[in-house]
C-alpha atoms as a PDB file:
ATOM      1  CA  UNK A   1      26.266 -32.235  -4.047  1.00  0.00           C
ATOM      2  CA  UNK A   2      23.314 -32.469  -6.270  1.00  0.00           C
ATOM      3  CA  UNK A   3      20.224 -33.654  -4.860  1.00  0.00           C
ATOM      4  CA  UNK A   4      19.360 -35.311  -7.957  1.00  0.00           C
ATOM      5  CA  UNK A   5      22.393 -37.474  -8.089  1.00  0.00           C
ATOM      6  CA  UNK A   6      20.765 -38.819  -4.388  1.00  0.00           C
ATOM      7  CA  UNK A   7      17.710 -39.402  -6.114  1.00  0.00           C
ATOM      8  CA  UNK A   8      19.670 -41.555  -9.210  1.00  0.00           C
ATOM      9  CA  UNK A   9      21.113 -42.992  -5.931  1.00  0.00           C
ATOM     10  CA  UNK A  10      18.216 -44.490  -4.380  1.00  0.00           C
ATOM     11  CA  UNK A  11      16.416 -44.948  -7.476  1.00  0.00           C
ATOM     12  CA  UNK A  12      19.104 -47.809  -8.635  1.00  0.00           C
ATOM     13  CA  UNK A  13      19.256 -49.176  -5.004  1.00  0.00           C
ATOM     14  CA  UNK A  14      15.730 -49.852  -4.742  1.00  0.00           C
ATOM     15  CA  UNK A  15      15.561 -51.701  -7.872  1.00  0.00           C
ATOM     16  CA  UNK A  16      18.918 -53.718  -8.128  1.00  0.00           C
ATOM     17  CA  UNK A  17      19.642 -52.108 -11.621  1.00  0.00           C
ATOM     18  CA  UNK A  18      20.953 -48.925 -13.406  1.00  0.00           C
ATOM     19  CA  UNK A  19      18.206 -50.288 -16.493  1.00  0.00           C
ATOM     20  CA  UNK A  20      15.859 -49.993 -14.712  1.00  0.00           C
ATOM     21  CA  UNK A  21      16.680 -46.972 -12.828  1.00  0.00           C
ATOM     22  CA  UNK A  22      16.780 -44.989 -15.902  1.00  0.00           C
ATOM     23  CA  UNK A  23      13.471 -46.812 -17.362  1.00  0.00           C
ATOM     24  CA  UNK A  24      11.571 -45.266 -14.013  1.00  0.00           C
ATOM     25  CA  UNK A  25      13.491 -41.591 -14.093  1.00  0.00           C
ATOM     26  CA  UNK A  26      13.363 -40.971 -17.784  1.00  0.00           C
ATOM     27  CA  UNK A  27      16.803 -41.459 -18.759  1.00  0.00           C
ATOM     28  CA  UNK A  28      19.002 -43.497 -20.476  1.00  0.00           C
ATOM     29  CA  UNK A  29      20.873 -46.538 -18.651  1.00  0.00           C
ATOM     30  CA  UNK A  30      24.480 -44.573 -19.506  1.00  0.00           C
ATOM     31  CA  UNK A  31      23.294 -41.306 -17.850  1.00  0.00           C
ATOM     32  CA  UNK A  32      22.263 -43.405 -14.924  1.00  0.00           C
ATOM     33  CA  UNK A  33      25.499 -44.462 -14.886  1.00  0.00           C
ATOM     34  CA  UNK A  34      27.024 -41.309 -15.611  1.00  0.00           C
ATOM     35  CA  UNK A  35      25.194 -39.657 -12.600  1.00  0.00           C
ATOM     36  CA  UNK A  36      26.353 -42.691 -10.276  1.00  0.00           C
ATOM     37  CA  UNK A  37      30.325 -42.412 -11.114  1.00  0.00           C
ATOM     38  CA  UNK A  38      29.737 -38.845 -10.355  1.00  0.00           C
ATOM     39  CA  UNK A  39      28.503 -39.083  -7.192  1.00  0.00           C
ATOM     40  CA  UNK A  40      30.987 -41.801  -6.497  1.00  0.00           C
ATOM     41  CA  UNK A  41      33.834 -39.327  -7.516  1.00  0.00           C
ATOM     42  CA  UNK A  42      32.417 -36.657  -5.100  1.00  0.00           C
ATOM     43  CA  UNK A  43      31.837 -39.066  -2.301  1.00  0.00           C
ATOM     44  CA  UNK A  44      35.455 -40.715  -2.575  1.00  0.00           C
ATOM     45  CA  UNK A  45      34.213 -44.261  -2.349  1.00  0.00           C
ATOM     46  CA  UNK A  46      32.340 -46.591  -4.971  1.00  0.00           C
ATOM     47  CA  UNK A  47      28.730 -46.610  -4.160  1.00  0.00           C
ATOM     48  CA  UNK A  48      28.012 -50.198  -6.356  1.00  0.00           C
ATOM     49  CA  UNK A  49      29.246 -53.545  -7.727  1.00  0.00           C
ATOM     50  CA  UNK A  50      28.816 -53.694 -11.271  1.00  0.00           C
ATOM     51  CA  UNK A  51      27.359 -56.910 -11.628  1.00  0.00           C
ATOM     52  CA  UNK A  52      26.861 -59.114 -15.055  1.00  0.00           C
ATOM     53  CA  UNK A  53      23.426 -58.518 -13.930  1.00  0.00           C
ATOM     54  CA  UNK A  54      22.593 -55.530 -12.464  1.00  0.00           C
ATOM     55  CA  UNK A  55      23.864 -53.616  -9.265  1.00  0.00           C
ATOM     56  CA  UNK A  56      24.907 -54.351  -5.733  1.00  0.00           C
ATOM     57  CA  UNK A  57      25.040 -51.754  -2.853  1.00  0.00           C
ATOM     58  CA  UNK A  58      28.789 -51.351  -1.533  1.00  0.00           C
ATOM     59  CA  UNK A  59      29.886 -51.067   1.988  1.00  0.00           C
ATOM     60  CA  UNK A  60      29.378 -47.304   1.677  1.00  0.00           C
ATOM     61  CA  UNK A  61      26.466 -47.448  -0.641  1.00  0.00           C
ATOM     62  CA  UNK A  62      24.531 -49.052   2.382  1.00  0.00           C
ATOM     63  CA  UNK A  63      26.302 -46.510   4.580  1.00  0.00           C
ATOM     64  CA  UNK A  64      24.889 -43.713   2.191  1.00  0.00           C
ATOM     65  CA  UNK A  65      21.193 -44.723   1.772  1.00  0.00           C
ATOM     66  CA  UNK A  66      19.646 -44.389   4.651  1.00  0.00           C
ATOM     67  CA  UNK A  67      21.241 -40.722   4.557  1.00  0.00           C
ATOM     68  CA  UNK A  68      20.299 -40.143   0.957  1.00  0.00           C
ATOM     69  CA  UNK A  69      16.667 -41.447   1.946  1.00  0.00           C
ATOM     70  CA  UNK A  70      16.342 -38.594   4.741  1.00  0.00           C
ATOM     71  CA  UNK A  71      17.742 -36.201   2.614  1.00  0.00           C
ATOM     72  CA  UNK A  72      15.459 -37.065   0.022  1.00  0.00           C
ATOM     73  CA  UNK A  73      12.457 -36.796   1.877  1.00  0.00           C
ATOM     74  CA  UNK A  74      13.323 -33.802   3.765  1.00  0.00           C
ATOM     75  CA  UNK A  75      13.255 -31.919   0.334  1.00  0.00           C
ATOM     76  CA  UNK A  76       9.831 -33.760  -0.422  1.00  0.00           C
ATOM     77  CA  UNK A  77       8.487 -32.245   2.613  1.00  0.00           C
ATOM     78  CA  UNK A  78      10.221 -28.999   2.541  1.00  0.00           C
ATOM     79  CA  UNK A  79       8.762 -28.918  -1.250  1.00  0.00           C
ATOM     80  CA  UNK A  80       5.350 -30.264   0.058  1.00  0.00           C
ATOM     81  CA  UNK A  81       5.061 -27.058   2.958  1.00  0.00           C
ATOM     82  CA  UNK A  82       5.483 -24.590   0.118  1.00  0.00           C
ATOM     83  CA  UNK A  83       3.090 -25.957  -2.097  1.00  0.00           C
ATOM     84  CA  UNK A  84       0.689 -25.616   0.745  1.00  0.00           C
ATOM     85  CA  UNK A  85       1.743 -22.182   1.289  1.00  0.00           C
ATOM     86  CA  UNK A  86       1.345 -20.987  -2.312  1.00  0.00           C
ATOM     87  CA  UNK A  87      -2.387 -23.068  -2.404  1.00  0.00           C
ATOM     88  CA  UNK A  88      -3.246 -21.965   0.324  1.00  0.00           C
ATOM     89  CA  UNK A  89      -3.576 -25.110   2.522  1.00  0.00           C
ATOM     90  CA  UNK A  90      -1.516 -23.550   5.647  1.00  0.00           C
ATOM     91  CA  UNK A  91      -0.301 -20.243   6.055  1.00  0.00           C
ATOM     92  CA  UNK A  92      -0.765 -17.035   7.983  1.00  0.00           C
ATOM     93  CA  UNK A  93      -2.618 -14.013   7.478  1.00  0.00           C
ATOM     94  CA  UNK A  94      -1.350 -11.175   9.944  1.00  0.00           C
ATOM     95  CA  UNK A  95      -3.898  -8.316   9.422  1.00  0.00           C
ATOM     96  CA  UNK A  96      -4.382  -4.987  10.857  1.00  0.00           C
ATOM     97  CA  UNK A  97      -7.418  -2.276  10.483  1.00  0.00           C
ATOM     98  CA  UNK A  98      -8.396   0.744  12.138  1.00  0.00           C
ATOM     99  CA  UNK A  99     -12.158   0.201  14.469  1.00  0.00           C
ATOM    100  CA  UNK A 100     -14.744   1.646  12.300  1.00  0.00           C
ATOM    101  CA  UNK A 101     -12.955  -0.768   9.053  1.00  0.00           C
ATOM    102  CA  UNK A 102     -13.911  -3.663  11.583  1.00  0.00           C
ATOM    103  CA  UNK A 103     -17.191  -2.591  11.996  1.00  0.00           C
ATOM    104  CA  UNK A 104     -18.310  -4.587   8.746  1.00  0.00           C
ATOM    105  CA  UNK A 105     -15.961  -4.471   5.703  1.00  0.00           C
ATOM    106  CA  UNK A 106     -12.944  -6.527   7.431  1.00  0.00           C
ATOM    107  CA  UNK A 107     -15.651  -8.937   8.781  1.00  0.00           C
ATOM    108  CA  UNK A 108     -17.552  -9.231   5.773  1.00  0.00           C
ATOM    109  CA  UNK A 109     -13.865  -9.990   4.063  1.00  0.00           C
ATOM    110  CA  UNK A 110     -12.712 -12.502   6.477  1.00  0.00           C
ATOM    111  CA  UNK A 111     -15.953 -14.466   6.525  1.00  0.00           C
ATOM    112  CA  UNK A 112     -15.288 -14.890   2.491  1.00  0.00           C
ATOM    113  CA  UNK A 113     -11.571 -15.544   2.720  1.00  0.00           C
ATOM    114  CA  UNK A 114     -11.834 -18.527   6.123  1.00  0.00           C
ATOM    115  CA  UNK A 115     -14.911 -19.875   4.227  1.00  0.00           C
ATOM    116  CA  UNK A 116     -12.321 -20.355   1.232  1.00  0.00           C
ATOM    117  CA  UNK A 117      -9.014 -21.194   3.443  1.00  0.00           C
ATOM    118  CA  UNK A 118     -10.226 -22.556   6.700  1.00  0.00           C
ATOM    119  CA  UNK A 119      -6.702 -23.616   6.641  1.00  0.00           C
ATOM    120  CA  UNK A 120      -4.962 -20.225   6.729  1.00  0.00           C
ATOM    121  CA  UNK A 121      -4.310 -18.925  10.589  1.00  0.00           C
ATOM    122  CA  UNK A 122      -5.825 -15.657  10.899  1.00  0.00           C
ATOM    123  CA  UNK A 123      -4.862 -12.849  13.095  1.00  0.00           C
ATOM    124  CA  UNK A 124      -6.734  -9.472  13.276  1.00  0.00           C
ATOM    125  CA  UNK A 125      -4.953  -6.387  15.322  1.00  0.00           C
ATOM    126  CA  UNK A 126      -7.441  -3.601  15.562  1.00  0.00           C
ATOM    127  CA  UNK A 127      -5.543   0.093  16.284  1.00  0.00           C
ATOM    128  CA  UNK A 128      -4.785   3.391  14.683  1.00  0.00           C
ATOM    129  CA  UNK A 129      -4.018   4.295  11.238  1.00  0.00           C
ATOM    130  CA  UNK A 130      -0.152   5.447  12.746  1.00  0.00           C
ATOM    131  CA  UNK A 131       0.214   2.756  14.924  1.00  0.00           C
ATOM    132  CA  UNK A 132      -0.729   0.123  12.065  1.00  0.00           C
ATOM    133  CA  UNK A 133       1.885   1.495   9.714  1.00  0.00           C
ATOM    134  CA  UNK A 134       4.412   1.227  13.000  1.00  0.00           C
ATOM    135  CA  UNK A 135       3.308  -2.583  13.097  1.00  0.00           C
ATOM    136  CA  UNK A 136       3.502  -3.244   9.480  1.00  0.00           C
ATOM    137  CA  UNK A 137       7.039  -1.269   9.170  1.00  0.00           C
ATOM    138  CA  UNK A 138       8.200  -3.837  12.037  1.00  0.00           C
ATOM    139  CA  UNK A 139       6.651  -6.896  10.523  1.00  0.00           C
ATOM    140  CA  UNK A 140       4.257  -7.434  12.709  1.00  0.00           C
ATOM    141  CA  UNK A 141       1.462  -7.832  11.052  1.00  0.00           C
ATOM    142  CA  UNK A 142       1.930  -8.003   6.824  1.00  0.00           C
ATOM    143  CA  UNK A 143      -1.382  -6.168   5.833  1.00  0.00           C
ATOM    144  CA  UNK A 144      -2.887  -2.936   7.550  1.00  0.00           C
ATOM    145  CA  UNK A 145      -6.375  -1.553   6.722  1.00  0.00           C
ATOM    146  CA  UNK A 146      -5.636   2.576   7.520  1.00  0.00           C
ATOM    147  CA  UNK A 147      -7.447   5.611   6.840  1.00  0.00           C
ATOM    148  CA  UNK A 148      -6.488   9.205   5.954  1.00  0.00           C
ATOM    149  CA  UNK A 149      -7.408  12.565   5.080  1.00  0.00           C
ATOM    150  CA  UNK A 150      -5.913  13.997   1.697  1.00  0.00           C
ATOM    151  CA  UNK A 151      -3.833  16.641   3.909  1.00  0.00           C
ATOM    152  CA  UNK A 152      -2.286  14.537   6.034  1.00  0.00           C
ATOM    153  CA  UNK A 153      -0.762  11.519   3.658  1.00  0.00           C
ATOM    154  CA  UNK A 154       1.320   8.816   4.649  1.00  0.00           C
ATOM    155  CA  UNK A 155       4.650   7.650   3.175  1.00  0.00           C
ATOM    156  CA  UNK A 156       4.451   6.197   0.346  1.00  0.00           C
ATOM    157  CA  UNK A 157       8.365   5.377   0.253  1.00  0.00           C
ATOM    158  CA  UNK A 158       8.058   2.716   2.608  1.00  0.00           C
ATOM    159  CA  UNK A 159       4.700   1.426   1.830  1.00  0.00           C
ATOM    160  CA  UNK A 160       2.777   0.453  -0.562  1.00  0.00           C
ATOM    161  CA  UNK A 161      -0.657   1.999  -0.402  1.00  0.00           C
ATOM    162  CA  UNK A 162      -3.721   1.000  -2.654  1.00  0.00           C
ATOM    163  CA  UNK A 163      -6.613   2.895  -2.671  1.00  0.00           C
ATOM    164  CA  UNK A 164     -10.019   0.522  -1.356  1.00  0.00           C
ATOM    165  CA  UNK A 165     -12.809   2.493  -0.889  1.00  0.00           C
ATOM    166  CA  UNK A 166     -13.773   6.167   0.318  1.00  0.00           C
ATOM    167  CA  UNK A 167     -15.450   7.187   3.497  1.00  0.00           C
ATOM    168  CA  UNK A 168     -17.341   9.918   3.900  1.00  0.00           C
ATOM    169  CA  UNK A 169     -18.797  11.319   6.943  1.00  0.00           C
ATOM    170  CA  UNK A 170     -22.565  11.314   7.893  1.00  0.00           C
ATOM    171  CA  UNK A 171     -24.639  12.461  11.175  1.00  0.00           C
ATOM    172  CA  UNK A 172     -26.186  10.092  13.343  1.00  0.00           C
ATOM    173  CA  UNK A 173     -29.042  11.197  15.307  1.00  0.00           C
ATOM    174  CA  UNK A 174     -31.608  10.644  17.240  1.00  0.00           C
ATOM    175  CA  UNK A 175     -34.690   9.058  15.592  1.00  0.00           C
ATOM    176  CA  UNK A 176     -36.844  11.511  17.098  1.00  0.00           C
ATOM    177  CA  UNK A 177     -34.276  14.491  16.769  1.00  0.00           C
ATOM    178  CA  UNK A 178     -36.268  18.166  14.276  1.00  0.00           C
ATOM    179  CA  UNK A 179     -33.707  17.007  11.623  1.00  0.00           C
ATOM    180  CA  UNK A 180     -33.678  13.623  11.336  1.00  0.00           C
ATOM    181  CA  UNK A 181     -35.757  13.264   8.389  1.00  0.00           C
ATOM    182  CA  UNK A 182     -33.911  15.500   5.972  1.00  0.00           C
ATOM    183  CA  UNK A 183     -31.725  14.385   3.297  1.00  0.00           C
ATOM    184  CA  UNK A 184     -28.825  16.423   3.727  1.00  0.00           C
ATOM    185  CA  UNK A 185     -27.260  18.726   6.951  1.00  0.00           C
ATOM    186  CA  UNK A 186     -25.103  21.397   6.603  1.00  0.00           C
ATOM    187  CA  UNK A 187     -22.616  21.660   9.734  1.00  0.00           C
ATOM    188  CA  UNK A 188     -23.729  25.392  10.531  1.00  0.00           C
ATOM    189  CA  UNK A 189     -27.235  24.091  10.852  1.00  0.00           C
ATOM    190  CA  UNK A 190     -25.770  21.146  13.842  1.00  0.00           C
ATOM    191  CA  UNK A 191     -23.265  23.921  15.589  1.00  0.00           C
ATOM    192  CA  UNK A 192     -25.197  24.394  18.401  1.00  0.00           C
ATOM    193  CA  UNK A 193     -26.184  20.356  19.265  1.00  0.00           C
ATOM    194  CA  UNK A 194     -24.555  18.589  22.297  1.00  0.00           C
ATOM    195  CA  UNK A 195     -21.883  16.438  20.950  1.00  0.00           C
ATOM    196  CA  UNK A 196     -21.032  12.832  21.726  1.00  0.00           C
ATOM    197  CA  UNK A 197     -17.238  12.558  19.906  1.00  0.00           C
ATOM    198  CA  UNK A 198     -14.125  10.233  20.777  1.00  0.00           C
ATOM    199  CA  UNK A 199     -12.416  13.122  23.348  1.00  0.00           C
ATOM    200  CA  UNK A 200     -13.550  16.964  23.780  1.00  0.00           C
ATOM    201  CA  UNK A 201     -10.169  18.127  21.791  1.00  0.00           C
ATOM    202  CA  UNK A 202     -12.556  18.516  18.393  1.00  0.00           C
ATOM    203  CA  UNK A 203      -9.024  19.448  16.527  1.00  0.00           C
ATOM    204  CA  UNK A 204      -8.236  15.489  16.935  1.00  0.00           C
ATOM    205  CA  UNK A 205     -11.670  14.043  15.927  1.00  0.00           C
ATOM    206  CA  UNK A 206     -14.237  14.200  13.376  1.00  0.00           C
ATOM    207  CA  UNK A 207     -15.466  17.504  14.282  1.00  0.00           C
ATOM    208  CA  UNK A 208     -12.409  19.101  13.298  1.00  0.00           C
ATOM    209  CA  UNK A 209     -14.909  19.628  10.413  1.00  0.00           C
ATOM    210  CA  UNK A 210     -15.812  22.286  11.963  1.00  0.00           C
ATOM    211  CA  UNK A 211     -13.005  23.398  13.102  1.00  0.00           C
ATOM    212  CA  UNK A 212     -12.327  24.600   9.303  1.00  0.00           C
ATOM    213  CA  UNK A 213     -15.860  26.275   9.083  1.00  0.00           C
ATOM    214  CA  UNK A 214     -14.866  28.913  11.874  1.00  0.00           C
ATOM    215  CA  UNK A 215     -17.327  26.834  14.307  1.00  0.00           C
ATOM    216  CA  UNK A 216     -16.729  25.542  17.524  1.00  0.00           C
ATOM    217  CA  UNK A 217     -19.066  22.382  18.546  1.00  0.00           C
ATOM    218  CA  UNK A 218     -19.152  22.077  22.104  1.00  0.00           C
ATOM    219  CA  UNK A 219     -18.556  18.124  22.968  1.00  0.00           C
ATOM    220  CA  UNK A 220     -21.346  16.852  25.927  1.00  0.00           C
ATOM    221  CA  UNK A 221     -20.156  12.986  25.774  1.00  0.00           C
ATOM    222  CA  UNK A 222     -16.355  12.237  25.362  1.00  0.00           C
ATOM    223  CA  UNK A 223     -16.502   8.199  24.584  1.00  0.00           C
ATOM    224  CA  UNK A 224     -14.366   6.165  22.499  1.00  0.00           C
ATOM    225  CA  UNK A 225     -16.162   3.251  21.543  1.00  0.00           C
ATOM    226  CA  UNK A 226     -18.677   3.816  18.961  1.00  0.00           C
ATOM    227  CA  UNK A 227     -21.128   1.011  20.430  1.00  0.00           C
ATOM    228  CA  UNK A 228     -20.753   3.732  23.352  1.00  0.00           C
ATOM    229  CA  UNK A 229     -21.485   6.360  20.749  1.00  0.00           C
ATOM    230  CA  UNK A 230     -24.423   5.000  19.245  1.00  0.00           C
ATOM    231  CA  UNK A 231     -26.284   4.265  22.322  1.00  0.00           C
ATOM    232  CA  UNK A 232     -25.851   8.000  23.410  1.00  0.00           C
ATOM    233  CA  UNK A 233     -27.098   9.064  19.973  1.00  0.00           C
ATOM    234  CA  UNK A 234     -30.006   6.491  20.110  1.00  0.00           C
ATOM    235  CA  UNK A 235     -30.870   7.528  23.925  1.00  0.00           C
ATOM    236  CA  UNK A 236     -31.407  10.820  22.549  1.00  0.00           C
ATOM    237  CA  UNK A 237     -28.529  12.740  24.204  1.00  0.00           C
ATOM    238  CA  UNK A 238     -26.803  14.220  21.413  1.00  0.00           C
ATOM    239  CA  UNK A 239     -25.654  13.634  17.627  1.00  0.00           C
ATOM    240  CA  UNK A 240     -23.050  12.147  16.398  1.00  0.00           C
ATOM    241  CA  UNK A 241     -20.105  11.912  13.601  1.00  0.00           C
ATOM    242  CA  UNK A 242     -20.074   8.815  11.726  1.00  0.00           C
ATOM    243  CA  UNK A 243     -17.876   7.368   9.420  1.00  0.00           C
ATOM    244  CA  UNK A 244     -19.832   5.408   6.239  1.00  0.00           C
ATOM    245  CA  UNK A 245     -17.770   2.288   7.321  1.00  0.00           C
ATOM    246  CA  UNK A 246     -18.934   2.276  10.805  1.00  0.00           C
ATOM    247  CA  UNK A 247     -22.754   3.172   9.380  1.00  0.00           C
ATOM    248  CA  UNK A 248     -22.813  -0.294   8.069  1.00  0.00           C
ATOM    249  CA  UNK A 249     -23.197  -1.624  11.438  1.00  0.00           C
ATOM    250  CA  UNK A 250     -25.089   1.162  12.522  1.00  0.00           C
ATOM    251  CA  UNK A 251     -28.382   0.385  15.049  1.00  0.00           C
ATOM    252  CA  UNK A 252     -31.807   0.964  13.116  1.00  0.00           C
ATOM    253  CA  UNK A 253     -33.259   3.119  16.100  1.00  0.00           C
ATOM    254  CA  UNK A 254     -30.577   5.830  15.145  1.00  0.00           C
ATOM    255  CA  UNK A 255     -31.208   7.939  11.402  1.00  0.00           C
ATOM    256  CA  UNK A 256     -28.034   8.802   9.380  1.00  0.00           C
ATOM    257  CA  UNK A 257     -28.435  12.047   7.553  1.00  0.00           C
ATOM    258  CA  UNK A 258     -25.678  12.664   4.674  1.00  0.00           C
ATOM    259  CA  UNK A 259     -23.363  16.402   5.073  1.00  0.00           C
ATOM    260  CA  UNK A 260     -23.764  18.624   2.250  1.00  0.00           C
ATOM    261  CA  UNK A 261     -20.601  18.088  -0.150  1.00  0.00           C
ATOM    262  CA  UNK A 262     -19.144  21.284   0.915  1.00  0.00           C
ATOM    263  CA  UNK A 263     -19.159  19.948   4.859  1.00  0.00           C
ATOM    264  CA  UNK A 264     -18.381  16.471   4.263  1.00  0.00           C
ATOM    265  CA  UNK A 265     -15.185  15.316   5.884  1.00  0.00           C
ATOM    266  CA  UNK A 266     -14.076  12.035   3.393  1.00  0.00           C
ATOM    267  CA  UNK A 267     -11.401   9.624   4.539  1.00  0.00           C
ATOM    268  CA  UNK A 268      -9.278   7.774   1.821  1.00  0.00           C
ATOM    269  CA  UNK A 269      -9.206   4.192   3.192  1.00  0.00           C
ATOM    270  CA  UNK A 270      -5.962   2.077   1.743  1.00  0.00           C
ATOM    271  CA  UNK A 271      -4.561  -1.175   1.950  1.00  0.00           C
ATOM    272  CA  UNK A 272      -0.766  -0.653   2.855  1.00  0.00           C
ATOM    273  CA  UNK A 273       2.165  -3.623   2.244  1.00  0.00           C
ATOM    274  CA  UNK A 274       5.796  -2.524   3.110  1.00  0.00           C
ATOM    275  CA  UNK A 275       7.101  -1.742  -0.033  1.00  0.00           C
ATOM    276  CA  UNK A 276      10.197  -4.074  -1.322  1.00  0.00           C
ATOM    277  CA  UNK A 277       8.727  -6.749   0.801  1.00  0.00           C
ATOM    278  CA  UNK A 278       7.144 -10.172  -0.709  1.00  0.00           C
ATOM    279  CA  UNK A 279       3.382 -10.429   1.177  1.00  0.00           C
ATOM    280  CA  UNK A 280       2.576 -14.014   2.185  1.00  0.00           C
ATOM    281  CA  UNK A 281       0.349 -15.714  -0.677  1.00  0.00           C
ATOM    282  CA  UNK A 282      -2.888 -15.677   2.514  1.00  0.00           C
ATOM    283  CA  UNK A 283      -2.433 -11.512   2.072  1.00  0.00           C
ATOM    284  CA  UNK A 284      -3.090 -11.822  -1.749  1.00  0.00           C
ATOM    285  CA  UNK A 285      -5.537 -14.119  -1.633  1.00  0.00           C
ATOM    286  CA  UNK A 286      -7.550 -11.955   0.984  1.00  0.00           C
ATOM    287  CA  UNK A 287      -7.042  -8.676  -0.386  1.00  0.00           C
ATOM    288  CA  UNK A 288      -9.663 -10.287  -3.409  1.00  0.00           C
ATOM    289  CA  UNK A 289     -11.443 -10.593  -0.680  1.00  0.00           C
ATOM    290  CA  UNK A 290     -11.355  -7.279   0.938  1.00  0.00           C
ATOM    291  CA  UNK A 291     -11.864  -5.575  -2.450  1.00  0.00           C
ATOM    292  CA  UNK A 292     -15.211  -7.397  -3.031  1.00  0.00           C
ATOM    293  CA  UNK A 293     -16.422  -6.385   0.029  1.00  0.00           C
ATOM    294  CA  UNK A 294     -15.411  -3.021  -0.298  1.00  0.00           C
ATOM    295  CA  UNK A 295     -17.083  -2.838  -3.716  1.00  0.00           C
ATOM    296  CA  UNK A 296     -20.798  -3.895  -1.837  1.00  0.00           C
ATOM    297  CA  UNK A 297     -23.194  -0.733  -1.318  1.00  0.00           C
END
């Protein structure tokens, strides 16, 4: 059944005529009638009296409006919901992002995007890069924030990855620290310095930089946190591996000292979809968002 012979329907009930049915719809008094006898012939019942002036609800026709009515404004609503979906006036956004992400850009992002949608639910998952794409892959969440280093990619079969922003490694150390006030490090130059890193297995964190120089850091403070990290660096107990994202929330009693570009460990950060999937409209809309933020020094 077409919903728009429901409409002609209730149209010509309302106002007692198939004139003036068409005069309100747009069409012509025969194509109202048309549409009716139609309907009529589907239904198996006459719908109207044809009066010498105007129309008369039937038996049926009485039975059938209150039915047509709900119908009718079921698919107004249902047709109202999306509308706010695609503007923006309800909706979801299911986001993931790895810590040091959270640390600013995500924020900075989501401040922009609720300020514009204050409608739009908002969910943030903070976890690993892997873990992330395991969410996203199970629908989860429907964006994820991840990071990566060139030689170990992710798959780009199932996702689809856009590159944001690059983040390069720099050392945080103590303010008073003999090399705190120069411009650039090398890692040879640090090799000897009591570490603070996420675990003492360097291989796994940032100091698998170096790892790949032949060096062999020895790790004094295994914490995960890097508001744990930062307060060891600041108390003076040891330097630290920072990512650029994380630096923007950095504390100002700690100095950040750049690698040389020969040392410098650089994540690729990406935004990652699952490919072949339709996003939400609230995950375009914020990815604008994101990519602003990620374009601010």
């Amino acid at each position: 059944m077409d919903m728009a012979w429901l409409d002609v329907f209730r149209t010509a009930a309302r106002l007692g005529s198939f004139t003036a049915a068409g005069e309100h719809l747009g069409f012509t008094q025969s194509a109202i009638s048309r549409q009716i006898s139609t309907l009529e012939a589907e239904l198996g019942a006459p719908l109207f009296d044809r009066l010498a002036r105007g129309v008369r609800l039937t038996e049926h026709g009485r039975a059938l409006l209150p039915h047509a009515e709900a119908l009718l404004e079921r698919l107004d609503s249902t047709r109202r919901e999306l509308t706010a979906l695609t503007e923006l006036g309800t909706g979801r956004l299911r986001l993931g992002a790895f810590d040091s992400a959270n640390a600013a850009l995500v924020p900075t992002a989501l401040a922009a995007f609720r300020a514009a949608h204050p409608e739009v639910a908002v969910s943030l998952t903070e976890g690993l890069s892997a873990t992330l794409l395991t969410r996203l892959a199970d629908a989860d969440i429907d964006l994820a924030v991840v990071a990566f280093y060139p030689e170990h990619p992710y798959d780009h079969e199932q996702f689809d990855l856009q590159p944001l922003v690059e983040d390069p490694v720099l050392v945080a150390l103590p303010r008073g620290h003999r090399l705190a006030r120069r411009r650039r490090l090398r890692l040879a130059e640090l090799a000897d310095e009591p570490w603070i890193a996420a675990r003492r297995t360097i291989e796994t964190t940032l100091l698998a930089a170096f790892v790949r120089q032949g060096l062999r850091p020895r790790v004094e403070y295994a914490v995960a946190g890097w508001t744990a990290k930062l307060g060891l660096v600041a108390a003076g107990l040891g330097p630290a591996l920072i990512p650029s994202l994380a630096a923007r929330a950095a504390r100002p009693d700690i100095a950040l000292v750049a690698l040389h570009p020969d040392d410098t460990p650089v994540r690729q950060v990406f935004t990652a979809v699952r490919r072949g999937h339709h996003p939400p409209p609230a995950t375009a809309a914020f990815l604008v968002h994101l990519r602003e933020a990620a374009a601010r020094p």
